[in-house]
N, C-alpha and C. Protein backbone atom coordinates (compact mmCIF):
# COMPACT_ATOMS: atom_id res chain seq x y z
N UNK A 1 -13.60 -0.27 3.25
CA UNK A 1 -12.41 -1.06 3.42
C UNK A 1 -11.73 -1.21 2.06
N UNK A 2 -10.54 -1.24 1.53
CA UNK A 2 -10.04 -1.76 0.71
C UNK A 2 -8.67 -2.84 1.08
N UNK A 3 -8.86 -3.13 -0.02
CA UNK A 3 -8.23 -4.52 0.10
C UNK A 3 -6.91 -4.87 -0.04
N UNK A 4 -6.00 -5.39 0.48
CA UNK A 4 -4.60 -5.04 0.49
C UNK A 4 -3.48 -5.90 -0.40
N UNK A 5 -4.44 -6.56 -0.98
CA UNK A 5 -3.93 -6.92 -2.23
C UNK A 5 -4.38 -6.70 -3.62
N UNK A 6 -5.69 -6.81 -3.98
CA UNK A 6 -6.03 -6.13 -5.10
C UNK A 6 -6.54 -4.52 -5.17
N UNK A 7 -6.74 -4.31 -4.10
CA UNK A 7 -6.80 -2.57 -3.84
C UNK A 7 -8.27 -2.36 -4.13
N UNK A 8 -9.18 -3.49 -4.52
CA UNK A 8 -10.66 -2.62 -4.53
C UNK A 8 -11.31 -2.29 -3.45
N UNK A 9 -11.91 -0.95 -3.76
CA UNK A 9 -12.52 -0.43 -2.50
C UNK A 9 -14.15 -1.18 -1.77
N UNK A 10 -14.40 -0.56 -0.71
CA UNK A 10 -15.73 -0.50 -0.76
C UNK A 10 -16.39 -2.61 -0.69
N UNK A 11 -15.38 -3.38 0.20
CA UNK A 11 -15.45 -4.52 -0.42
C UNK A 11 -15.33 -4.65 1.51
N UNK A 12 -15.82 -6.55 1.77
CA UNK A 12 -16.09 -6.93 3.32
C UNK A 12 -14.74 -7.50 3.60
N UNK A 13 -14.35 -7.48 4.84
CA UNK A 13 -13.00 -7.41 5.29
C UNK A 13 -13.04 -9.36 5.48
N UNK A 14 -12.33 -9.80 5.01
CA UNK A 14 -12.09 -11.20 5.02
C UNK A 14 -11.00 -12.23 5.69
N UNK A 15 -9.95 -11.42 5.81
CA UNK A 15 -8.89 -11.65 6.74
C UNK A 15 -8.04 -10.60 7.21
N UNK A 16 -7.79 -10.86 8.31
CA UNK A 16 -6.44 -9.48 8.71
C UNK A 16 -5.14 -9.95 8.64
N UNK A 17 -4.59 -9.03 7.89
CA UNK A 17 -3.32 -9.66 7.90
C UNK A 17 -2.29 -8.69 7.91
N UNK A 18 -2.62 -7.82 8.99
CA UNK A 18 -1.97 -6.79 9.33
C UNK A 18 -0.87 -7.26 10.67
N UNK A 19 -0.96 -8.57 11.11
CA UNK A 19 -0.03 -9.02 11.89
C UNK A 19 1.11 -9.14 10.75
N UNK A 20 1.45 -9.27 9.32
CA UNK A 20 2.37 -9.74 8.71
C UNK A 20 3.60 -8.75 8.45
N UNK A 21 2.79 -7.55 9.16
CA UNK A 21 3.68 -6.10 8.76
C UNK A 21 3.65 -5.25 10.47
N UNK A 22 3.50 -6.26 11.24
CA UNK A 22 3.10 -5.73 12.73
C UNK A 22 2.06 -4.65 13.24
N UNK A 23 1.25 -4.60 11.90
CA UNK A 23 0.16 -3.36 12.39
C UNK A 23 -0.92 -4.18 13.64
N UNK A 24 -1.05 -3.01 13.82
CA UNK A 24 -2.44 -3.40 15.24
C UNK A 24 -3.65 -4.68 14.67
N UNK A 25 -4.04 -5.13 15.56
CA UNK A 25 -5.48 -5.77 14.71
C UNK A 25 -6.56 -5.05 14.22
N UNK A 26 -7.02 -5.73 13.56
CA UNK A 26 -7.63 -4.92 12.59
C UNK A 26 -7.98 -3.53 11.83
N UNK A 27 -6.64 -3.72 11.08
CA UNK A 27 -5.79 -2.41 10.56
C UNK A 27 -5.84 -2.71 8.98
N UNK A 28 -5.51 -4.17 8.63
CA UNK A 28 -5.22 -4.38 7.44
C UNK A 28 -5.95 -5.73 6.97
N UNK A 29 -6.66 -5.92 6.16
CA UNK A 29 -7.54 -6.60 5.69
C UNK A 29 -7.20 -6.96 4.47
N UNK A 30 -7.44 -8.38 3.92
CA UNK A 30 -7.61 -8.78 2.18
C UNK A 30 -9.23 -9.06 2.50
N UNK A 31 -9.83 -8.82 0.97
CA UNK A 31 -10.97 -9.56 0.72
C UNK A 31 -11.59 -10.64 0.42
N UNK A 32 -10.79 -11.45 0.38
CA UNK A 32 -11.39 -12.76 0.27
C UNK A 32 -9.93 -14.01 0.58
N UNK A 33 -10.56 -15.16 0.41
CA UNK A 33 -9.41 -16.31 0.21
C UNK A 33 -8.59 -16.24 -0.61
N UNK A 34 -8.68 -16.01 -1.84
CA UNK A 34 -7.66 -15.75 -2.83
C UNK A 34 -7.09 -14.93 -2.82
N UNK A 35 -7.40 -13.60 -2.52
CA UNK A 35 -6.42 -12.34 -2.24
C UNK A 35 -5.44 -12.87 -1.01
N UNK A 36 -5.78 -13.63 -0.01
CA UNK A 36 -5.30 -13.95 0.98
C UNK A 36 -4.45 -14.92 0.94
N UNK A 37 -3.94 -16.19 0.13
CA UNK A 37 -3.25 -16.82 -0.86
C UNK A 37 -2.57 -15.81 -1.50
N UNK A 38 -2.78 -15.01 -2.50
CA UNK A 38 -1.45 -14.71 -3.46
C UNK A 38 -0.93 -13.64 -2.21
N UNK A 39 -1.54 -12.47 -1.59
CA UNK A 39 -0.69 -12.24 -0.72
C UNK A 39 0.19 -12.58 0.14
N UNK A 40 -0.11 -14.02 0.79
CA UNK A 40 0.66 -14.46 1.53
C UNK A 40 1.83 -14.97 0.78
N UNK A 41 1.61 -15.41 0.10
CA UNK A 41 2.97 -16.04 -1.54
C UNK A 41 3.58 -14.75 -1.25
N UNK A 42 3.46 -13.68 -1.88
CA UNK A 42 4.03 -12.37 -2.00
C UNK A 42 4.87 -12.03 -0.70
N UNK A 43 4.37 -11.79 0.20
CA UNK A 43 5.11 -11.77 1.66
C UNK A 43 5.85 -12.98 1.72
N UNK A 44 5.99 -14.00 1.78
CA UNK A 44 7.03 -15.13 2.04
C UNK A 44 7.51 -14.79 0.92
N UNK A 45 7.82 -14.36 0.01
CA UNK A 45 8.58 -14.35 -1.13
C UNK A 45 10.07 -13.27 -1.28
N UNK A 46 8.86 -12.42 -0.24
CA UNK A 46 9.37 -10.68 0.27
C UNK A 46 9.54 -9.96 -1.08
N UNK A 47 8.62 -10.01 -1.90
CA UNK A 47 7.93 -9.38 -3.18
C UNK A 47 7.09 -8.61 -3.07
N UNK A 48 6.18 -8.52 -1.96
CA UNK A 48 4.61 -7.74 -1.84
C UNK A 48 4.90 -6.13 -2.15
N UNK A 49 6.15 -5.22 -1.61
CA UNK A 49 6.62 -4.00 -2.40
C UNK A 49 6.52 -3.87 -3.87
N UNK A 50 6.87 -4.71 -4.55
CA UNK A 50 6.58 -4.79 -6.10
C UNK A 50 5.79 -5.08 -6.99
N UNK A 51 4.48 -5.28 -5.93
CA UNK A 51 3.04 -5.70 -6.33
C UNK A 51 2.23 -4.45 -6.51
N UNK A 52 1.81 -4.61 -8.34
CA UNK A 52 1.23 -3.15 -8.58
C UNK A 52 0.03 -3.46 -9.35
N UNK A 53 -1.33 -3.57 -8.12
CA UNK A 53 -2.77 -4.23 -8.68
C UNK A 53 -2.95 -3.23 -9.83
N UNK A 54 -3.68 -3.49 -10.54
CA UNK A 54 -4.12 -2.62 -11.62
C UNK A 54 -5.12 -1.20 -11.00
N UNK A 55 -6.10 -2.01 -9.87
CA UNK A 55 -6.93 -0.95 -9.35
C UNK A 55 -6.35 0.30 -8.61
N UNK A 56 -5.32 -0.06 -8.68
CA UNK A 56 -4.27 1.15 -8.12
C UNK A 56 -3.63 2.21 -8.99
N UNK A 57 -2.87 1.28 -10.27
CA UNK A 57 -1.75 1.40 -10.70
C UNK A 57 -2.20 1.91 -12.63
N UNK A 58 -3.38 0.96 -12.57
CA UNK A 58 -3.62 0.75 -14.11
C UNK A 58 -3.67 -0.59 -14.74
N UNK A 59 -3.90 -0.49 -15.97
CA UNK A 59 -3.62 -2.11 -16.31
C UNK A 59 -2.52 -1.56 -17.93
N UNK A 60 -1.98 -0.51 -17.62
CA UNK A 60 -0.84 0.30 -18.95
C UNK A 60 0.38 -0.31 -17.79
N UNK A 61 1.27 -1.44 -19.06
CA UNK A 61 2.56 -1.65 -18.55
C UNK A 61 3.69 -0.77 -18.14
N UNK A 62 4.24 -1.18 -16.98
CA UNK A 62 5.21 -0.16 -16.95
C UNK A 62 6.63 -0.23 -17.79
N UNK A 63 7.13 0.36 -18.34
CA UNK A 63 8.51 0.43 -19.35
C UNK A 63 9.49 1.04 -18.53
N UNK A 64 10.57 0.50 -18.56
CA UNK A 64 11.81 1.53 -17.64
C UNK A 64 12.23 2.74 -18.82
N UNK A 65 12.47 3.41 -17.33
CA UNK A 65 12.77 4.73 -18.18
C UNK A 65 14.05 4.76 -19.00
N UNK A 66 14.20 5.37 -19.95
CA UNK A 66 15.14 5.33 -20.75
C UNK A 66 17.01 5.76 -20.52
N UNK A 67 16.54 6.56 -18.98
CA UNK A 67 17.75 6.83 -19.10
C UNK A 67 18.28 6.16 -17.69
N UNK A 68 17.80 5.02 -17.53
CA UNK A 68 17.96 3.96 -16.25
C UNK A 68 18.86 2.52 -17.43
N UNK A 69 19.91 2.75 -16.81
CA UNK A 69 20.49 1.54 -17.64
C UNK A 69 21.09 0.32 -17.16
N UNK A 70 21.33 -0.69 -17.42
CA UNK A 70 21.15 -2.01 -16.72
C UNK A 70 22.47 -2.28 -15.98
């Protein structure tokens, strides 16, 4: 299982919260209470697209590209 907010693998399914994106039951899982808290923040926020765990992503900041201008 991995986890749908911090992305670690290999971890026990703790809540589904695959109703929040209309997937089937038990489709989508966080691992614990706290993943299950800041995710839910993230979704009511309608931020969770711009959420980039490190176990995914890295923990190297991202910089905009240079030729993207404001």
């Amino acid at each position: 299982m991995i986890c749908s907010y911090c992305y670690k693998t290999g971890v026990n399914a703790k809540h589904d919260v695959g109703h929040w994106w209309n997937n089937p039951p038990e489709s989508v899982f966080v691992c614990s209470d706290e993943c299950y808290d800041k995710l839910e923040k993230l979704v009511k926020e309608r931020t969770w697209m711009s959420h980039r765990p490190s176990a995914m992503f890295g923990k190297k900041e991202r910089k905009p590209s240079p030729n993207f201008e404001k």
